[in-house]
N, C-alpha and C. Protein backbone atom coordinates (compact mmCIF):
# COMPACT_ATOMS: atom_id res chain seq x y z
N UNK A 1 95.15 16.72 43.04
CA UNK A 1 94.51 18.01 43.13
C UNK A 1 95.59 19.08 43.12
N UNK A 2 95.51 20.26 42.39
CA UNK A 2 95.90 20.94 42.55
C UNK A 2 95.51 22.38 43.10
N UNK A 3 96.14 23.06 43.69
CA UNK A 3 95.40 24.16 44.76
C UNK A 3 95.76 25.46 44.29
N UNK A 4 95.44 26.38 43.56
CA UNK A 4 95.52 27.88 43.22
C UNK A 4 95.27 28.74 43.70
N UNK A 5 96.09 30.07 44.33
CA UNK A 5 95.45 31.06 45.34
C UNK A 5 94.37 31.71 44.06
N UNK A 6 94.99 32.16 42.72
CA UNK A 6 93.72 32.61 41.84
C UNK A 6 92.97 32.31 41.31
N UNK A 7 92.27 33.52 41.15
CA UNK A 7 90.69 33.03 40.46
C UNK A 7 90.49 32.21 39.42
N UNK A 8 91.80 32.23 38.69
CA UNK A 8 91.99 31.57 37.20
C UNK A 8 93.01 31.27 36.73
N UNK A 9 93.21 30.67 35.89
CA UNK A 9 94.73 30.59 35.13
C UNK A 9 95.11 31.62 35.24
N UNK A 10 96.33 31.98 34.88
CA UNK A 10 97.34 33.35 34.89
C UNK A 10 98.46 33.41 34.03
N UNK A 11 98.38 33.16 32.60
CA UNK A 11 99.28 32.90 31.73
C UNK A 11 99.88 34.07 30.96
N UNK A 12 99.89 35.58 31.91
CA UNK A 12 100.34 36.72 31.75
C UNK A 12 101.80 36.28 32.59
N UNK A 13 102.47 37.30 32.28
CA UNK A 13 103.37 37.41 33.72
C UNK A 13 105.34 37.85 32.84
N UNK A 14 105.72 37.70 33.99
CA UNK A 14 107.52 38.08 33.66
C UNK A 14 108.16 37.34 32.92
N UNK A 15 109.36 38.02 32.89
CA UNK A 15 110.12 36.62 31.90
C UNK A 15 110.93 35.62 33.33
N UNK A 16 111.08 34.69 32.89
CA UNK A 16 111.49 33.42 33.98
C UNK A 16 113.13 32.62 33.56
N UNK A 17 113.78 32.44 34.07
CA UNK A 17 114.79 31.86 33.91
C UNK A 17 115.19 30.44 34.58
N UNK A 18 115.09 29.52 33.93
CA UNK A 18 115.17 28.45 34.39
C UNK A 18 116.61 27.72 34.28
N UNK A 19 117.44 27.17 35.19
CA UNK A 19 119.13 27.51 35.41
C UNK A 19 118.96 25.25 35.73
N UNK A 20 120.01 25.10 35.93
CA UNK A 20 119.74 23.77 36.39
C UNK A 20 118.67 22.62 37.02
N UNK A 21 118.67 23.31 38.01
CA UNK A 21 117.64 22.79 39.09
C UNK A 21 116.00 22.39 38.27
N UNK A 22 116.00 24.02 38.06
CA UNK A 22 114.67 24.22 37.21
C UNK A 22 114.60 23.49 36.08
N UNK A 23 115.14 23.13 35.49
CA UNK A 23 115.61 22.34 34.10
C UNK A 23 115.24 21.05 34.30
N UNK A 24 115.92 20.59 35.27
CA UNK A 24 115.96 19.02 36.05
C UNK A 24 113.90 18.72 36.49
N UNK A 25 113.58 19.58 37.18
CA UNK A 25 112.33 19.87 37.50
C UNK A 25 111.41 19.44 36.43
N UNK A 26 111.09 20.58 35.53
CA UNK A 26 110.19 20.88 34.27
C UNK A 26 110.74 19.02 33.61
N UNK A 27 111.79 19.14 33.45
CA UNK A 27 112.02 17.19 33.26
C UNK A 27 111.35 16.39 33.84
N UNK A 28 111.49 16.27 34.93
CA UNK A 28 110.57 15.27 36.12
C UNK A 28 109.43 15.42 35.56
N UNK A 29 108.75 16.69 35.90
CA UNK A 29 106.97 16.85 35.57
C UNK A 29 106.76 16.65 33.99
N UNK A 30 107.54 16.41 33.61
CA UNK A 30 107.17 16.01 31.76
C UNK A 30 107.06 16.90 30.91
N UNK A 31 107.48 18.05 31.56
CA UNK A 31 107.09 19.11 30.19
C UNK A 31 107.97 19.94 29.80
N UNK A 32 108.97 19.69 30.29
CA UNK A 32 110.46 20.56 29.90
C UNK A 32 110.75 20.14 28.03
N UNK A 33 110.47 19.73 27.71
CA UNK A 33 110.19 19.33 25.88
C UNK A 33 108.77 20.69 25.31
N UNK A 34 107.97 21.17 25.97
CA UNK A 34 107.06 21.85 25.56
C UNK A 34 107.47 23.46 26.30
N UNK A 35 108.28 23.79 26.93
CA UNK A 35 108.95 25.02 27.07
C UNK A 35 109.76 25.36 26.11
N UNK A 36 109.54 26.67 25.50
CA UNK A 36 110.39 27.51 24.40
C UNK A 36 111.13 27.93 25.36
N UNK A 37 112.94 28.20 24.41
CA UNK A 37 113.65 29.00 24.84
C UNK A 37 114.30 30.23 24.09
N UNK A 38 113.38 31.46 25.29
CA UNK A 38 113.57 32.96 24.63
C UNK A 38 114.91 33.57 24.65
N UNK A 39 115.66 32.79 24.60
CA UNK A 39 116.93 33.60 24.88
C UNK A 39 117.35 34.29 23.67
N UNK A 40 118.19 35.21 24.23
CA UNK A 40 118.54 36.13 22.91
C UNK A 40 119.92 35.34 23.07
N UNK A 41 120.86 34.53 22.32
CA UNK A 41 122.41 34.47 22.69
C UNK A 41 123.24 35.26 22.51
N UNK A 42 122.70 35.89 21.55
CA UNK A 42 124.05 36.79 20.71
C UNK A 42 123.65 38.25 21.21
N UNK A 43 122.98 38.68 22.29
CA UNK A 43 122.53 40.60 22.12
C UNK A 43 123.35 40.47 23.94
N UNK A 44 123.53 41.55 23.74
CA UNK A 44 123.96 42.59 24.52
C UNK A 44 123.19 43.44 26.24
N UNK A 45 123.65 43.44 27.18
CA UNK A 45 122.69 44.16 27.83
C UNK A 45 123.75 45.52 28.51
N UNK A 46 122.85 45.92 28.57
CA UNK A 46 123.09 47.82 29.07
C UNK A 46 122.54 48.34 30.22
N UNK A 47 123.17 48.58 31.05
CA UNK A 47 122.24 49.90 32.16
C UNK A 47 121.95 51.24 31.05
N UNK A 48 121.07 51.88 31.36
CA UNK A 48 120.76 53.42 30.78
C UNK A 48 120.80 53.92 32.22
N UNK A 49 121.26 55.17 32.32
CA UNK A 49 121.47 56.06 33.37
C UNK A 49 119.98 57.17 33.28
N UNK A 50 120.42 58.10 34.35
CA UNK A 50 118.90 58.88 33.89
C UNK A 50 119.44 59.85 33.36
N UNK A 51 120.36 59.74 32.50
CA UNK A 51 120.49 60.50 31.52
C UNK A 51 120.37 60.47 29.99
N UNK A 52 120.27 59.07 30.29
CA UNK A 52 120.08 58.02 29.09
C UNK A 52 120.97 57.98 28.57
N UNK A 53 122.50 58.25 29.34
CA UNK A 53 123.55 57.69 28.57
C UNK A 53 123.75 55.63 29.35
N UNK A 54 124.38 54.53 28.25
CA UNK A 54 124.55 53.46 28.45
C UNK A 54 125.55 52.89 28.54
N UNK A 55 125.90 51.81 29.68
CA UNK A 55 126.97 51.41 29.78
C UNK A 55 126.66 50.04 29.65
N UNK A 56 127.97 49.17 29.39
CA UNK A 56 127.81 47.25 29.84
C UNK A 56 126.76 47.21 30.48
N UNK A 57 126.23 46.02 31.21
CA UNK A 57 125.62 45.32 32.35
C UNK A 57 125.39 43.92 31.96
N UNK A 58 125.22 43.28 33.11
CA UNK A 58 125.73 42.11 33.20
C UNK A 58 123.71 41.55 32.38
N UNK A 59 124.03 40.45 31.94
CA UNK A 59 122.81 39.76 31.41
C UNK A 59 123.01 38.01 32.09
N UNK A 60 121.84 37.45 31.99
CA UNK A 60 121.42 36.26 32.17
C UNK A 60 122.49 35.48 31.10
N UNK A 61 122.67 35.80 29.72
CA UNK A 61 123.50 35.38 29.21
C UNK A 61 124.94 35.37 29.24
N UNK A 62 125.29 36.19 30.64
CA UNK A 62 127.04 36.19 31.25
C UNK A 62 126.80 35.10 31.97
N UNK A 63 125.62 34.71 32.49
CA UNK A 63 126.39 33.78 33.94
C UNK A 63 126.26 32.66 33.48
N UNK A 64 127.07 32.15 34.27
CA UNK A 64 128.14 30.51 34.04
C UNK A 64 126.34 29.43 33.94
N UNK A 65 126.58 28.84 33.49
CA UNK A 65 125.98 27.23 33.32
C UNK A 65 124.88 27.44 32.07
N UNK A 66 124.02 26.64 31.49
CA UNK A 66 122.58 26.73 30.41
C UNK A 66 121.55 26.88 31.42
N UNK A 67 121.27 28.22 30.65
CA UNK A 67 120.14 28.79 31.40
C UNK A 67 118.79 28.77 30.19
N UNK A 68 117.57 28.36 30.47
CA UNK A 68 116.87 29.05 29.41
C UNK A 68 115.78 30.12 29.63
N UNK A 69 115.48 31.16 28.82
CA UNK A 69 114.57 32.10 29.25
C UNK A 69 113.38 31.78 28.31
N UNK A 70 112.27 32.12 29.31
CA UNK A 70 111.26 32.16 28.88
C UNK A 70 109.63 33.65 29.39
N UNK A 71 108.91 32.89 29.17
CA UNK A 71 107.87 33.61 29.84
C UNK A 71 106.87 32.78 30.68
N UNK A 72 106.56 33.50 31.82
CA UNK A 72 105.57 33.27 32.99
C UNK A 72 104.37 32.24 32.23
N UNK A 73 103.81 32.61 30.95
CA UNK A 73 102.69 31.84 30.39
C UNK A 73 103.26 30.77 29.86
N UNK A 74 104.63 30.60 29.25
CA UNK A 74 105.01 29.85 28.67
C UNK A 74 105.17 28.57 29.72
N UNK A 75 105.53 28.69 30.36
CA UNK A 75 105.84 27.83 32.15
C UNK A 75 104.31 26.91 31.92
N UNK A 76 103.53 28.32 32.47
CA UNK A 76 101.89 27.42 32.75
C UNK A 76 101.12 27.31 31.87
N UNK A 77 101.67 27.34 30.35
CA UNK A 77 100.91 26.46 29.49
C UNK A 77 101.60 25.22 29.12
N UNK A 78 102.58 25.07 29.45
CA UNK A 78 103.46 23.73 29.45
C UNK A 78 103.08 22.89 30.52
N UNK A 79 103.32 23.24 31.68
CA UNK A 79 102.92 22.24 32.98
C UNK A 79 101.19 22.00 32.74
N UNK A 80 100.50 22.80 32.48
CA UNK A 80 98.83 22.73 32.56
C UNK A 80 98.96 21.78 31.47
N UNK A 81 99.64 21.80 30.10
CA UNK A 81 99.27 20.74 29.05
C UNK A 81 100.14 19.67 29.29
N UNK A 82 100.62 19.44 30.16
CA UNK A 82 101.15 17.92 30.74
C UNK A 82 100.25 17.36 31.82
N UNK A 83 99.30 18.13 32.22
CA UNK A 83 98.58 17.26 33.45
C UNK A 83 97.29 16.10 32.77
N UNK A 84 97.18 15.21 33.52
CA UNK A 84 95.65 14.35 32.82
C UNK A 84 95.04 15.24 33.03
N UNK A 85 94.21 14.39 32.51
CA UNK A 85 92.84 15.16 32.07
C UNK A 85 91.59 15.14 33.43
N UNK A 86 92.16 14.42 34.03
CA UNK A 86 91.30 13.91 35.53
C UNK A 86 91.71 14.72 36.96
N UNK A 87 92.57 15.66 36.18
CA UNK A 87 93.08 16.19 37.73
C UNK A 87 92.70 17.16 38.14
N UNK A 88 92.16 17.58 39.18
CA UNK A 88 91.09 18.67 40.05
C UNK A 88 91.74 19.81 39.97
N UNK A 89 91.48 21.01 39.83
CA UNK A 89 92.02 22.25 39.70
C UNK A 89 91.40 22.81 41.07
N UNK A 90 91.54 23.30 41.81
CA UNK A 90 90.86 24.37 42.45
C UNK A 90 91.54 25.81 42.64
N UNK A 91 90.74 26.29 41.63
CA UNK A 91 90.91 28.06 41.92
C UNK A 91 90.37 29.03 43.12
N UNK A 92 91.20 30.02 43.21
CA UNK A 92 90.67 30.79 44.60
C UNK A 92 90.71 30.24 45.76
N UNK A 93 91.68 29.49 46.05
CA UNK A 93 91.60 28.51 46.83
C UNK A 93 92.71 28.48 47.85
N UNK A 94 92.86 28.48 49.10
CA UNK A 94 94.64 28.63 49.97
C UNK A 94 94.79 27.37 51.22
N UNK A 95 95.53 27.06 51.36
CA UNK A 95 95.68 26.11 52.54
C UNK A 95 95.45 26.77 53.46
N UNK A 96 94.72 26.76 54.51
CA UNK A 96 94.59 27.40 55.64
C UNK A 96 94.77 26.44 57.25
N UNK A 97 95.62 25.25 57.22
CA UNK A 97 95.69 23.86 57.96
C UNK A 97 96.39 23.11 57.67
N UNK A 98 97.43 22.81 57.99
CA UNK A 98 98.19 21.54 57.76
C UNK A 98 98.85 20.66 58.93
N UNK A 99 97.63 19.45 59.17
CA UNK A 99 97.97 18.47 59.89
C UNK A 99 99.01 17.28 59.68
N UNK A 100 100.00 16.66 59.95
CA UNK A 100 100.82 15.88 59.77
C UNK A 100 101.03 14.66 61.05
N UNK A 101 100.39 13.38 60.81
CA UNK A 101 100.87 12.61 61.41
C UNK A 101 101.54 11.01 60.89
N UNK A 102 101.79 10.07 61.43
CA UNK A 102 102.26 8.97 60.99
C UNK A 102 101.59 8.03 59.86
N UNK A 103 100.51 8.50 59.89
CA UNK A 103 99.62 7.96 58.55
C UNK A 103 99.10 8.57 57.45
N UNK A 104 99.66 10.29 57.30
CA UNK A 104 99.77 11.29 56.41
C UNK A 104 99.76 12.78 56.57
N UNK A 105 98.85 13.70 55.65
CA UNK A 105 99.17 14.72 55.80
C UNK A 105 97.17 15.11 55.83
N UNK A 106 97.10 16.02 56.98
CA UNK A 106 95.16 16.59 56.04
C UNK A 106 95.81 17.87 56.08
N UNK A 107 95.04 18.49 54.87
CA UNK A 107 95.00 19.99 54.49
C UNK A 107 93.66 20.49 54.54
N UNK A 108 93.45 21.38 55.12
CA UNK A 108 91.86 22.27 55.05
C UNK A 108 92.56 23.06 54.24
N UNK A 109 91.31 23.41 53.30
CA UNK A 109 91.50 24.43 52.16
C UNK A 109 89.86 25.55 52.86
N UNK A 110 90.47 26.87 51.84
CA UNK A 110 89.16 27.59 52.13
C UNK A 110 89.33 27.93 50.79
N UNK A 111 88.32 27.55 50.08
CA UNK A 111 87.54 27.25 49.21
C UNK A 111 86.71 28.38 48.31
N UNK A 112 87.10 29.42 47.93
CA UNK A 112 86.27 30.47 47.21
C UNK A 112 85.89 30.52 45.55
N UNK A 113 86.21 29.42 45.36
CA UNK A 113 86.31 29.56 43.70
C UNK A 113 85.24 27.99 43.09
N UNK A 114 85.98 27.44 42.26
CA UNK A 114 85.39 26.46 41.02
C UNK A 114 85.93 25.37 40.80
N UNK A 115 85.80 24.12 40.48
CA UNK A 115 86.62 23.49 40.31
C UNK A 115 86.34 23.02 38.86
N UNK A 116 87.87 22.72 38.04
CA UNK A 116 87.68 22.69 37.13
C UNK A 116 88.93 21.55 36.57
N UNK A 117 88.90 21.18 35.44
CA UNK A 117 89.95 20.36 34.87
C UNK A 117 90.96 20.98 33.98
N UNK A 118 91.89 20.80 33.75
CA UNK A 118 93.05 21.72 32.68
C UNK A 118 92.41 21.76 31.56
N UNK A 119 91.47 21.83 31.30
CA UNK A 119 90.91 22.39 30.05
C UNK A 119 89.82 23.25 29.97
N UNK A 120 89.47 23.20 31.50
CA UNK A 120 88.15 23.89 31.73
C UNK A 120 88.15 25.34 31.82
């Protein structure tokens, strides 16, 4: 099952940078092969002043290690199209409980939404 505070998918969003860790990750869950990488290699980045004159500034493409950029939708249409087809979505949905003892974990959820499958 998976648990969503929103109402719905959300395949709007920022650009994302995914550096080692994250890399290693999106691997594990199977879908680091279905993430594009937006990187620009070869451009340039700039502060503008409020004068709109521009100087250097540092970019994602100065710092040390393979980084790849992407976008927020690009993320959660990759992980959503790696899940079966059997796996519970619940939208609108938050943990509000988490019990932990020697024979597992219970979660109360509060429950405002739909449940649906990654395709639904």
């Amino acid at each position: 099952m998976i648990v969503e505070r929103a109402p719905d998918r959300r395949s709007d969003g920022y650009s994302v940078a995914l550096f080692g860790a994250g890399q290693a990750a999106a691997r594990r869950l199977g879908f680091d092969h279905a993430i594009p990488d937006r990187a620009v290699r070869d451009g340039s980045t700039h502060i503008v002043t409020r004068d709109g004159g521009r100087r250097p500034g540092l970019g994602f493409a100065d710092l040390p290690g393979e980084q790849r950029m992407m976008l927020r939708g690009d993320v959660e249409r990759a992980a959503f199209g790696a899940l079966p087809g059997d796996v519970e979505i619940r939208y609108a949905t938050r943990p509000t409980g988490i019990e932990q003892d020697e024979s597992g974990v219970d979660v109360t959820l509060d429950h405002d939404g739909t449940e649906r499958n990654p395709g639904g």
